[in-house]
C-alpha atoms as a PDB file:
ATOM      1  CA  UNK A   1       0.000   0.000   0.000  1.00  0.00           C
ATOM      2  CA  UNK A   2       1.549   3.227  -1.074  1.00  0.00           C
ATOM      3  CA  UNK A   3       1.936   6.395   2.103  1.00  0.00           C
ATOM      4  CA  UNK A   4       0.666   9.286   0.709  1.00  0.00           C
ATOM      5  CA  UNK A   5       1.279  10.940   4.273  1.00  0.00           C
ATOM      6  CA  UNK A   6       3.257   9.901   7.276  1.00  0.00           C
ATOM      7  CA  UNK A   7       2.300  11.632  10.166  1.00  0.00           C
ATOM      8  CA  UNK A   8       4.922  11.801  13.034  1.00  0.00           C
ATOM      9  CA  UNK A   9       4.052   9.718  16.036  1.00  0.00           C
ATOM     10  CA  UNK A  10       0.267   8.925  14.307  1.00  0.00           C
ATOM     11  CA  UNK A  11      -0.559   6.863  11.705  1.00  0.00           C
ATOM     12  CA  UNK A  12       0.038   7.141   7.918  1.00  0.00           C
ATOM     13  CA  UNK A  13      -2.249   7.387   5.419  1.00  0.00           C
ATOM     14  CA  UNK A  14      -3.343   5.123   2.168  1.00  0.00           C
ATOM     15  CA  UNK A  15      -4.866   6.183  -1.554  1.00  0.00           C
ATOM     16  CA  UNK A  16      -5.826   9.081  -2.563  1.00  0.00           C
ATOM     17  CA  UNK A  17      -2.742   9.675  -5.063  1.00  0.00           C
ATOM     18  CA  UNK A  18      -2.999  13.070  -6.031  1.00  0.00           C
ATOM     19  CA  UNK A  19       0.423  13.388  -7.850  1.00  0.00           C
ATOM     20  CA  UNK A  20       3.809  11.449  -9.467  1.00  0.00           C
ATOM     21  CA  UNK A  21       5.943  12.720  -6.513  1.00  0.00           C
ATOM     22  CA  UNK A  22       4.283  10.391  -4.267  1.00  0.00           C
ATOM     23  CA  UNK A  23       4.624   7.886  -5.751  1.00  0.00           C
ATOM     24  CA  UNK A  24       7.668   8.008  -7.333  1.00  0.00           C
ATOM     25  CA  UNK A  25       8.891   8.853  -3.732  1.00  0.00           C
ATOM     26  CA  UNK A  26       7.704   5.544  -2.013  1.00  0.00           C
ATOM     27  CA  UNK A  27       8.993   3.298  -5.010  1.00  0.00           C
ATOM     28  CA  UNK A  28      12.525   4.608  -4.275  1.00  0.00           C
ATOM     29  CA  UNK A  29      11.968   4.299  -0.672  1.00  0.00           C
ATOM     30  CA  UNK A  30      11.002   0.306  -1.127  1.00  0.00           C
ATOM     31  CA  UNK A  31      13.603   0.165  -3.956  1.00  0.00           C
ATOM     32  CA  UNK A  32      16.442   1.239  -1.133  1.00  0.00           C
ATOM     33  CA  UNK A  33      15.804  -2.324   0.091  1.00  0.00           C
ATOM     34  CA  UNK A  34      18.097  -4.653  -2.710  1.00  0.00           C
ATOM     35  CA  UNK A  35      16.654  -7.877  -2.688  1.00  0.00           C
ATOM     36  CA  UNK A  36      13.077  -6.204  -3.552  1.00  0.00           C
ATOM     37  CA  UNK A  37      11.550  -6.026  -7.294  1.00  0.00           C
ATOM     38  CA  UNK A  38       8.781  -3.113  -6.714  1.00  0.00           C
ATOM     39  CA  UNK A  39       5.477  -3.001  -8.953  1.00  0.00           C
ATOM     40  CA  UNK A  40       2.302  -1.303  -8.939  1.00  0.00           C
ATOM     41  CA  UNK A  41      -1.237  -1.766  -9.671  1.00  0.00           C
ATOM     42  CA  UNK A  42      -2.645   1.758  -9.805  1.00  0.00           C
ATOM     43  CA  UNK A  43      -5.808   2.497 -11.752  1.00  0.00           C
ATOM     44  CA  UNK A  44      -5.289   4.637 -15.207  1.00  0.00           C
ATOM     45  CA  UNK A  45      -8.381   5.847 -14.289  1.00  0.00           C
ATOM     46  CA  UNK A  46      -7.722   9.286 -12.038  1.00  0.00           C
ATOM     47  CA  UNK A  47      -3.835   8.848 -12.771  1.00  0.00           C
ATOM     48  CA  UNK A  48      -1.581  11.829 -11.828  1.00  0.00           C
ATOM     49  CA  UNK A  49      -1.735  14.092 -14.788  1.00  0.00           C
ATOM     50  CA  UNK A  50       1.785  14.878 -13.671  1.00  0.00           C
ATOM     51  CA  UNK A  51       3.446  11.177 -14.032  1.00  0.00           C
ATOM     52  CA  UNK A  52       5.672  10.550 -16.479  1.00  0.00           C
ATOM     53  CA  UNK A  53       4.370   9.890 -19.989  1.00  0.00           C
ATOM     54  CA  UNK A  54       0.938  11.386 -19.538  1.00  0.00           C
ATOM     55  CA  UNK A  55       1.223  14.468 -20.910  1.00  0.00           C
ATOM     56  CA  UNK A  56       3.150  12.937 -24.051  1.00  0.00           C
ATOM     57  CA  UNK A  57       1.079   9.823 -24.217  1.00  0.00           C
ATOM     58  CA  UNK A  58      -0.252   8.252 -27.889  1.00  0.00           C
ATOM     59  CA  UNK A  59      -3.747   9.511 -29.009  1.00  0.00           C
ATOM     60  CA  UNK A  60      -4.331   6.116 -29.554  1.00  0.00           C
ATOM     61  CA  UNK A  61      -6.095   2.784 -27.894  1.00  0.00           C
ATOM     62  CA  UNK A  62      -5.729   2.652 -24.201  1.00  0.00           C
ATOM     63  CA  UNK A  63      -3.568  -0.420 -23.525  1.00  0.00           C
ATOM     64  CA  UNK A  64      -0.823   1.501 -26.213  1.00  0.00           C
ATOM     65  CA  UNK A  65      -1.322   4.902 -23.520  1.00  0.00           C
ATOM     66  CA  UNK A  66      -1.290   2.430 -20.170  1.00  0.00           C
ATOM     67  CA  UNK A  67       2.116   0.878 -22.270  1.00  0.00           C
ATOM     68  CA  UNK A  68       3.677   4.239 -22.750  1.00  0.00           C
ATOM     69  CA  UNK A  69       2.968   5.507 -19.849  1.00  0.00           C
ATOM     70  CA  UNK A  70       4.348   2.276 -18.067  1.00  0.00           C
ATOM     71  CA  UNK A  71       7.791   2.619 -20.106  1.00  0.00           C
ATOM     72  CA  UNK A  72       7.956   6.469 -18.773  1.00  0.00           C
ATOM     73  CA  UNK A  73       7.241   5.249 -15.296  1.00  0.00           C
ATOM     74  CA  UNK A  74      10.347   2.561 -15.932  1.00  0.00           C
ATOM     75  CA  UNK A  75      12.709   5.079 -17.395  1.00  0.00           C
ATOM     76  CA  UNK A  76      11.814   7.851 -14.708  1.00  0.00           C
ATOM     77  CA  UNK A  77      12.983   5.279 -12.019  1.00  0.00           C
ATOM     78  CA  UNK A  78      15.647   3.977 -13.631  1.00  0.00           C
ATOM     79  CA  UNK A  79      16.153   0.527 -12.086  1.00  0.00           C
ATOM     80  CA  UNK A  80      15.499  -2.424 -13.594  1.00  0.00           C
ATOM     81  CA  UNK A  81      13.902  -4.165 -10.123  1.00  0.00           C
ATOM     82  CA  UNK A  82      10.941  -1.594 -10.985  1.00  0.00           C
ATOM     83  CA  UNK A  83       7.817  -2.991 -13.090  1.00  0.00           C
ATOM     84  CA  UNK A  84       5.095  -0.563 -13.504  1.00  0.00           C
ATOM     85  CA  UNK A  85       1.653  -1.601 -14.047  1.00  0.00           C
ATOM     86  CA  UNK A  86      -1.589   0.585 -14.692  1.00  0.00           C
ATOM     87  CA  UNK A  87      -4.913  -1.267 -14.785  1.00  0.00           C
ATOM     88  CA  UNK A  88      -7.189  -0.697 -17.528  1.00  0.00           C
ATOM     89  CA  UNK A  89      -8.801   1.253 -16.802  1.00  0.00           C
ATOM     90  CA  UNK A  90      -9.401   0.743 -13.101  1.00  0.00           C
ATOM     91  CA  UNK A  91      -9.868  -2.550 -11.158  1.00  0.00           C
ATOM     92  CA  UNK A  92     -13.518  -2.560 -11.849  1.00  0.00           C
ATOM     93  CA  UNK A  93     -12.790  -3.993 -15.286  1.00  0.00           C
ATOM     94  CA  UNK A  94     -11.827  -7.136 -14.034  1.00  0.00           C
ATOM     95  CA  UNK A  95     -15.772  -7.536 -12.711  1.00  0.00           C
ATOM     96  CA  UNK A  96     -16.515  -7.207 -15.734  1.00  0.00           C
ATOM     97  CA  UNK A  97     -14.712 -10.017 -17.037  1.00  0.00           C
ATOM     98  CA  UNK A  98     -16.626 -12.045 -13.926  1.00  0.00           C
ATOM     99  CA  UNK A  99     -19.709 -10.536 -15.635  1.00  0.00           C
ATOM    100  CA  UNK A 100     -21.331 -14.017 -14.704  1.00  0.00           C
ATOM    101  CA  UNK A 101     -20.297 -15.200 -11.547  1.00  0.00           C
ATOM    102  CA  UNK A 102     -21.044 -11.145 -10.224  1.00  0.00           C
ATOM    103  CA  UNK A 103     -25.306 -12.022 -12.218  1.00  0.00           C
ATOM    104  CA  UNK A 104     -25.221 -15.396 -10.173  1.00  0.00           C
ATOM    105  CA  UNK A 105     -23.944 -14.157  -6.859  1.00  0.00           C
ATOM    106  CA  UNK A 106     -26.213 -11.342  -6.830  1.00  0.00           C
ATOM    107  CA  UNK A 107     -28.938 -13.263  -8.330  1.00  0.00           C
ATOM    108  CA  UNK A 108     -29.703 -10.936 -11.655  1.00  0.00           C
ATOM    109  CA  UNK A 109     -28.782 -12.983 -14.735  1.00  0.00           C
ATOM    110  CA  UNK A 110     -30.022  -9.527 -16.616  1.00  0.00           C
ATOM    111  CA  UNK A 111     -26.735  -7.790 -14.926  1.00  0.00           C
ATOM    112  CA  UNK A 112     -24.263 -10.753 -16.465  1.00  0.00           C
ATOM    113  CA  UNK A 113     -25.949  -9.940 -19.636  1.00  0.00           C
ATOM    114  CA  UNK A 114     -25.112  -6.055 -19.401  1.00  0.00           C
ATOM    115  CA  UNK A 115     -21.988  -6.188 -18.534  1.00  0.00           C
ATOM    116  CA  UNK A 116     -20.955  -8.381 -21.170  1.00  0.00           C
ATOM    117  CA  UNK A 117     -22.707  -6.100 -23.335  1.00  0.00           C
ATOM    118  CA  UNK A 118     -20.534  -3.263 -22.625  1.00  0.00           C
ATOM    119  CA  UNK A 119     -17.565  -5.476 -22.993  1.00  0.00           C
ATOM    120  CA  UNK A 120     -18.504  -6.750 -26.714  1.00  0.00           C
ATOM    121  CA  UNK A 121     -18.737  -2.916 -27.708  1.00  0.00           C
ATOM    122  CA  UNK A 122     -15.941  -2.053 -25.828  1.00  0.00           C
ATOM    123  CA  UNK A 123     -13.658  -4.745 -27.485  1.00  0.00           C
ATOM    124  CA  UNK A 124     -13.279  -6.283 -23.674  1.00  0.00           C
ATOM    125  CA  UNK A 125     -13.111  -5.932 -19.970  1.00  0.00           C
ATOM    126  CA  UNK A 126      -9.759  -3.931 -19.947  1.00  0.00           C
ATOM    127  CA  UNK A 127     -11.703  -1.891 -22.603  1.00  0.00           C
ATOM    128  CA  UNK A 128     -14.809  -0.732 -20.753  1.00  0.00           C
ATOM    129  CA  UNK A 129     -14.655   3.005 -20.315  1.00  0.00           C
ATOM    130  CA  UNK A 130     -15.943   5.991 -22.328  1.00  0.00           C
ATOM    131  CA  UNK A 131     -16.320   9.187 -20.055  1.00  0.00           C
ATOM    132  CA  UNK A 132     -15.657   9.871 -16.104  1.00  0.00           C
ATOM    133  CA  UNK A 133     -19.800   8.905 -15.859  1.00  0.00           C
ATOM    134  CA  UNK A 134     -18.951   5.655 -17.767  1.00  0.00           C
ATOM    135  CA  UNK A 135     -16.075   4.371 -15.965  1.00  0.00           C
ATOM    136  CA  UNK A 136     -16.655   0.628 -14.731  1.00  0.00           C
ATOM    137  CA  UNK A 137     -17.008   1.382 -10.944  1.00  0.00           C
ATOM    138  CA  UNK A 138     -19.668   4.214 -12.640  1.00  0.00           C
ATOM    139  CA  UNK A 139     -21.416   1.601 -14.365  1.00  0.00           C
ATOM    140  CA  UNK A 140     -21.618  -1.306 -11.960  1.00  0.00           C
ATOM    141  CA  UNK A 141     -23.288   1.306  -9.663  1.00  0.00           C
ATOM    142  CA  UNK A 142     -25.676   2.674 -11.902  1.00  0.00           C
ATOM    143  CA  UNK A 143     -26.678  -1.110 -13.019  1.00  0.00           C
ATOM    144  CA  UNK A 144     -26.632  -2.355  -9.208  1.00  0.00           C
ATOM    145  CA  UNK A 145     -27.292   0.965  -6.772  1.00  0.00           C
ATOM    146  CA  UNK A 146     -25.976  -1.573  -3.638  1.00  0.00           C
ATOM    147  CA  UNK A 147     -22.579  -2.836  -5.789  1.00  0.00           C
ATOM    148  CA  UNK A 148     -20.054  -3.311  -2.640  1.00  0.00           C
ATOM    149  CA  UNK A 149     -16.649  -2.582  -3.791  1.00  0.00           C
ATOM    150  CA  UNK A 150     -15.279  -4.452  -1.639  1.00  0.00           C
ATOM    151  CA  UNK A 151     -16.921  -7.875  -1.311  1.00  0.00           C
ATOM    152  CA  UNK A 152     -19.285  -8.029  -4.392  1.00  0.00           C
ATOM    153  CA  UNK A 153     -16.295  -7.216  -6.660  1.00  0.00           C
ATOM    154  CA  UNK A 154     -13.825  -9.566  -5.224  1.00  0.00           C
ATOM    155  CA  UNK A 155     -16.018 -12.539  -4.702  1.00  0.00           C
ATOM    156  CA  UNK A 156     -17.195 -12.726  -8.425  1.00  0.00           C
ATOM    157  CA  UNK A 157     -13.450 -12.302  -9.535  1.00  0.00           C
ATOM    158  CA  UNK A 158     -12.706 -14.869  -6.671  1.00  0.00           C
ATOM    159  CA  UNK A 159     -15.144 -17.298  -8.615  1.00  0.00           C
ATOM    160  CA  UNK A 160     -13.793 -16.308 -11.947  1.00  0.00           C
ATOM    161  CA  UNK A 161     -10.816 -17.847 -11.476  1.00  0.00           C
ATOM    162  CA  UNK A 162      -7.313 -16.174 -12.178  1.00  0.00           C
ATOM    163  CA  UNK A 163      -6.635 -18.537 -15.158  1.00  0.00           C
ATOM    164  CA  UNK A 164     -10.375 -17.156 -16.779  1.00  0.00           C
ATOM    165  CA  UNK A 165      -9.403 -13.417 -15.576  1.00  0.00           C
ATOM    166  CA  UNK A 166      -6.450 -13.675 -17.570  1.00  0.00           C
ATOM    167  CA  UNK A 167      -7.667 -14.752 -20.749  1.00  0.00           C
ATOM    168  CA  UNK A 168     -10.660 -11.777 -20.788  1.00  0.00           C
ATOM    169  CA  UNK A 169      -7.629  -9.026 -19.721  1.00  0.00           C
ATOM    170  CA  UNK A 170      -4.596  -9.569 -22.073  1.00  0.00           C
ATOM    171  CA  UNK A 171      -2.749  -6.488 -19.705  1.00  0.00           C
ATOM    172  CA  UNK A 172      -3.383  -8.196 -16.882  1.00  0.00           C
ATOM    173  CA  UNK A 173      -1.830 -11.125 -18.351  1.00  0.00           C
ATOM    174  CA  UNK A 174       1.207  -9.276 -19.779  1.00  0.00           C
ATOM    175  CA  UNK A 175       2.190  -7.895 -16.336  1.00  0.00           C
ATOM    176  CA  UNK A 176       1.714 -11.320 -14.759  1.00  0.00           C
ATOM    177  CA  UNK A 177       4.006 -13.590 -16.998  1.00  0.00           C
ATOM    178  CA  UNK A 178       6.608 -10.751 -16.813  1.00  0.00           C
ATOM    179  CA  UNK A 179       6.831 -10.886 -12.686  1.00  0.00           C
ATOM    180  CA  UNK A 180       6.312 -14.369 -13.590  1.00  0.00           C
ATOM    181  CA  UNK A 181       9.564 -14.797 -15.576  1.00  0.00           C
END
């Protein structure tokens, strides 16, 4: 989890990264430790506007922006035990690729069916976004007012499988098999 404030004698603070300096300062910090290779898994969605490649970043598809910015990220650090990672576009995508197992735990088949509609015309789960009011976390809410974050999500990604999330998120499944290898 990444400190975006230590506070003398109280205790720190998590989220809420409003800028690269931040960051950039807690990778160094776990990076001062040798043995460690240091990654991330920070939404795109909401990323600084100040880290490195987003001002210069492709007017292109999103996984080619999430791949340039990821290849600033490396180069601003500079050492080779760093692997960035962005999710596309945040980690709400990946319900969508449990778009199933998220209509049977909740018991509304017609909610599998949506969200695998918005993942046909997005081109896939890692593809699902359009505006700030479309953003997955946007759209599982407005499709399911009592979505919980924080159990609903994981549990239907949980009964996914890792070997099924990884063949609906090809990103995903790039930054695993290179920590992997």
């Amino acid at each position: 989890m990444l400190r975006t404030k230590r506070v003398a004698g109280g205790r720190d603070h998590r989220g809420g990264v409003t800028s690269w300096a931040k960051i950039e300062r807690e990778i160094r910090r776990l990076l001062d430790d040798r043995g460690l290779t240091v990654t991330t898994l920070f939404d795109y969605y909401g990323f600084p506007d100040d880290a490195p490649g987003m001002v210069d970043r492709p007017v292109s598809d999103p996984t080619v922006q999430v791949t340039h910015i990821q290849a600033a990220m490396a180069e601003c650090i500079g050492d080779r035990r760093f692997r960035p990672n962005l999710i596309l576009h945040e980690t709400e995508a990946w319900v969508f690729a449990a778009a199933d197992a998220l209509g049977e735990l909740r018991d509304k088949p017609d909610l599998a069916v949506r969200l695998h509609e918005d993942c046909a015309e997005a081109g896939g789960p890692e593809l699902v976004n359009s505006t700030r009011e479309r953003a997955p976390s946007k759209r599982l809410l407005a499709y399911l007012p009592d979505y919980g974050k924080l159990v609903d999500g994981p549990l239907a990604i949980c009964e996914l499988g890792l070997t099924k999330l990884r063949a609906e998120c090809p990103h995903l499944d790039a930054w695993l098999r290179e920590l992997e290898g």
